[in-house]
N, C-alpha and C. Protein backbone atom coordinates (compact mmCIF):
# COMPACT_ATOMS: atom_id res chain seq x y z
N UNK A 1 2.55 -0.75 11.44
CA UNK A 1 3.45 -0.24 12.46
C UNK A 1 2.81 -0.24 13.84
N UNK A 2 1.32 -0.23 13.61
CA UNK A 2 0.78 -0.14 15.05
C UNK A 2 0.68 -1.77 15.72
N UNK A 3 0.86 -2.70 14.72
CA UNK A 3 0.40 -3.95 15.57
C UNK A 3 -0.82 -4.34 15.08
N UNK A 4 -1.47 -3.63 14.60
CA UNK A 4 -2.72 -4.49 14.56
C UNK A 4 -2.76 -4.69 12.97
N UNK A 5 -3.78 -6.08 12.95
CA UNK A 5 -3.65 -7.10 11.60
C UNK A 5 -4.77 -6.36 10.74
N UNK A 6 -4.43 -6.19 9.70
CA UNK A 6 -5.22 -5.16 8.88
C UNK A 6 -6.98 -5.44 8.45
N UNK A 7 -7.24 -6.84 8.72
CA UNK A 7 -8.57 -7.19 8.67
C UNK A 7 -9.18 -6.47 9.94
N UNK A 8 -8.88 -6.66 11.06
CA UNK A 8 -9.20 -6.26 12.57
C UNK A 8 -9.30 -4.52 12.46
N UNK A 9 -8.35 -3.77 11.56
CA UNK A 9 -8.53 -2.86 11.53
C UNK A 9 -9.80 -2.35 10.69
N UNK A 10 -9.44 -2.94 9.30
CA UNK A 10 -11.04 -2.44 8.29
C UNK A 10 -12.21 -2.88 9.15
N UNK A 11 -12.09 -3.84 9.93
CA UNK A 11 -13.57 -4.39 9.86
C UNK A 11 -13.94 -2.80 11.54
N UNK A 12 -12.84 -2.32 12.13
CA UNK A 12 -13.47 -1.38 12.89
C UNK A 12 -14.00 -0.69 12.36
N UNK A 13 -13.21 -0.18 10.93
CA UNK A 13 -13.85 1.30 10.18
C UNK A 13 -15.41 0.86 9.51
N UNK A 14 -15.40 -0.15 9.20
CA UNK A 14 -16.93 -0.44 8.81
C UNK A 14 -17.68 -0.16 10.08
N UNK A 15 -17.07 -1.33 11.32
CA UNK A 15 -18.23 -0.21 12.11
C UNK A 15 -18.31 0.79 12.48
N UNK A 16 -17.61 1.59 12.38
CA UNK A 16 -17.33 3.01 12.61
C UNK A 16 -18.45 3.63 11.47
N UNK A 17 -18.13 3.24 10.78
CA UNK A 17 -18.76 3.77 9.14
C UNK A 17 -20.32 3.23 9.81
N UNK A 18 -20.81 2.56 9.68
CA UNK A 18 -21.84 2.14 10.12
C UNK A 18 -22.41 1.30 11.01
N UNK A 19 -22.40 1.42 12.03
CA UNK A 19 -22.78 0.28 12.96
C UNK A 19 -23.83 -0.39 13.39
N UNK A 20 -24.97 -0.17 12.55
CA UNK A 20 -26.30 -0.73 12.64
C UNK A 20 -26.33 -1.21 11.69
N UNK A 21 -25.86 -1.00 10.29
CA UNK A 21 -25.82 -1.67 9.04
C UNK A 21 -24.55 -1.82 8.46
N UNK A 22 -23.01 -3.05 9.25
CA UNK A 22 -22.28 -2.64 8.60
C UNK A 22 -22.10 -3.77 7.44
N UNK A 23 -23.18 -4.49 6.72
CA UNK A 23 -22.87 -5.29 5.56
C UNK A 23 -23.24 -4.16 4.48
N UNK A 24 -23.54 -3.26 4.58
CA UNK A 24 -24.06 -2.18 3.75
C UNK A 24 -23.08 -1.43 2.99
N UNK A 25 -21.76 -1.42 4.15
CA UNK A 25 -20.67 -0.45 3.63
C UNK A 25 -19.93 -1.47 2.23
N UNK A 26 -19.30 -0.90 1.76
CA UNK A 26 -18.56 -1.74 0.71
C UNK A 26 -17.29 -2.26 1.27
N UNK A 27 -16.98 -3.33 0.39
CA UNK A 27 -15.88 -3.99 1.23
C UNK A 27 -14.42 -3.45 0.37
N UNK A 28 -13.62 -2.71 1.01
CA UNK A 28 -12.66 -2.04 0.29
C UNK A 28 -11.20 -3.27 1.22
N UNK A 29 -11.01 -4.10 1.40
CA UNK A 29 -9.74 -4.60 2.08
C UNK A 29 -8.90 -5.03 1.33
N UNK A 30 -9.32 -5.29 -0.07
CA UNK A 30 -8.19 -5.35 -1.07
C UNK A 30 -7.23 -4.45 -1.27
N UNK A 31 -8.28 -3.42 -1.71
CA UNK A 31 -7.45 -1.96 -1.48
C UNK A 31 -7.11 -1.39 -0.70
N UNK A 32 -7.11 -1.78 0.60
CA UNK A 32 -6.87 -1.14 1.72
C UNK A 32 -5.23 -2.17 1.85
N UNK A 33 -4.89 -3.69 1.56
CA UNK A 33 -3.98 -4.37 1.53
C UNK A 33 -2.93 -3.75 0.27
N UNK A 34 -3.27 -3.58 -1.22
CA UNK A 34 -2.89 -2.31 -2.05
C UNK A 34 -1.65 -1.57 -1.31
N UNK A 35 -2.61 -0.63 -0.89
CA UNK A 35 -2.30 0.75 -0.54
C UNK A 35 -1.48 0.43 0.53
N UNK A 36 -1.17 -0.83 1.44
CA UNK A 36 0.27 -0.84 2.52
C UNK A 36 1.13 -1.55 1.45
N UNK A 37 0.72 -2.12 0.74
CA UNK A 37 2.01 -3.05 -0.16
C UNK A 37 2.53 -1.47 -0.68
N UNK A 38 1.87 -1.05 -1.65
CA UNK A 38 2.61 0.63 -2.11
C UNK A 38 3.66 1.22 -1.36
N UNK A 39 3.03 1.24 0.11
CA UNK A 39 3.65 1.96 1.44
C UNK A 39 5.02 1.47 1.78
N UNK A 40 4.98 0.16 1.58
CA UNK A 40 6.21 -0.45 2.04
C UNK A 40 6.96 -0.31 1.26
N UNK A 41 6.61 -0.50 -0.39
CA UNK A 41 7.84 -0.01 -1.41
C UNK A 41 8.39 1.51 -1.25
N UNK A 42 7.48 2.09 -1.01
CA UNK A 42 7.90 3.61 -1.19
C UNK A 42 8.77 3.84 0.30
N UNK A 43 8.64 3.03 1.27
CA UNK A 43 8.94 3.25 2.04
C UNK A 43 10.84 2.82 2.49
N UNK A 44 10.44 1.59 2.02
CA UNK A 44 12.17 0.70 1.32
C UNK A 44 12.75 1.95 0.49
N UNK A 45 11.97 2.25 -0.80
CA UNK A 45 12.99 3.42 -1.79
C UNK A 45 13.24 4.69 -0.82
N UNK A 46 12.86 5.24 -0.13
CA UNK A 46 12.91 6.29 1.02
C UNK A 46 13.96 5.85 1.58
N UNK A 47 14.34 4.46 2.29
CA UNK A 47 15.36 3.98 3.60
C UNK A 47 16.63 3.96 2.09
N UNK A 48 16.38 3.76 1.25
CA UNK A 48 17.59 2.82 0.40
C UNK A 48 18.31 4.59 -1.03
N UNK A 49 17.36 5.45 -0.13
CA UNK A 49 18.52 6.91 -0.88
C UNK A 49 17.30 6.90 -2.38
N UNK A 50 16.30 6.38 -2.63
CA UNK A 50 15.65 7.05 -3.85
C UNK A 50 14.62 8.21 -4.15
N UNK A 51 14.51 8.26 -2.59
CA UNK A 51 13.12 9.13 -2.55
C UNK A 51 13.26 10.57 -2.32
N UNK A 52 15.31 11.09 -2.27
CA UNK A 52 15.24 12.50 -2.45
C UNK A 52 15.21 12.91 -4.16
């Protein structure tokens, strides 16, 4: 929703997470791609009357 492409985003939180060592952090972008696919379904059943 914000615009920005979800690689561009993880790869800030790694450096955020670490910025002197960020090959260190683990690479979670699968699950981080996951967890918006989830978002969007739940989010469709919410717009489409399932989610009261």
């Amino acid at each position: 929703e914000c615009g920005t492409a979800a690689m561009n985003y993880f790869s800030k939180l790694k450096r955020i997470t670490s910025n002197v060592f960020p090959h260190l952090v683990l690479d979670w972008y699968r699950e981080l791609l996951w967890v918006a696919r989830i978002w969007r379904v739940l989010k469709l059943f919410k717009w489409n009357g399932f989610g009261h």
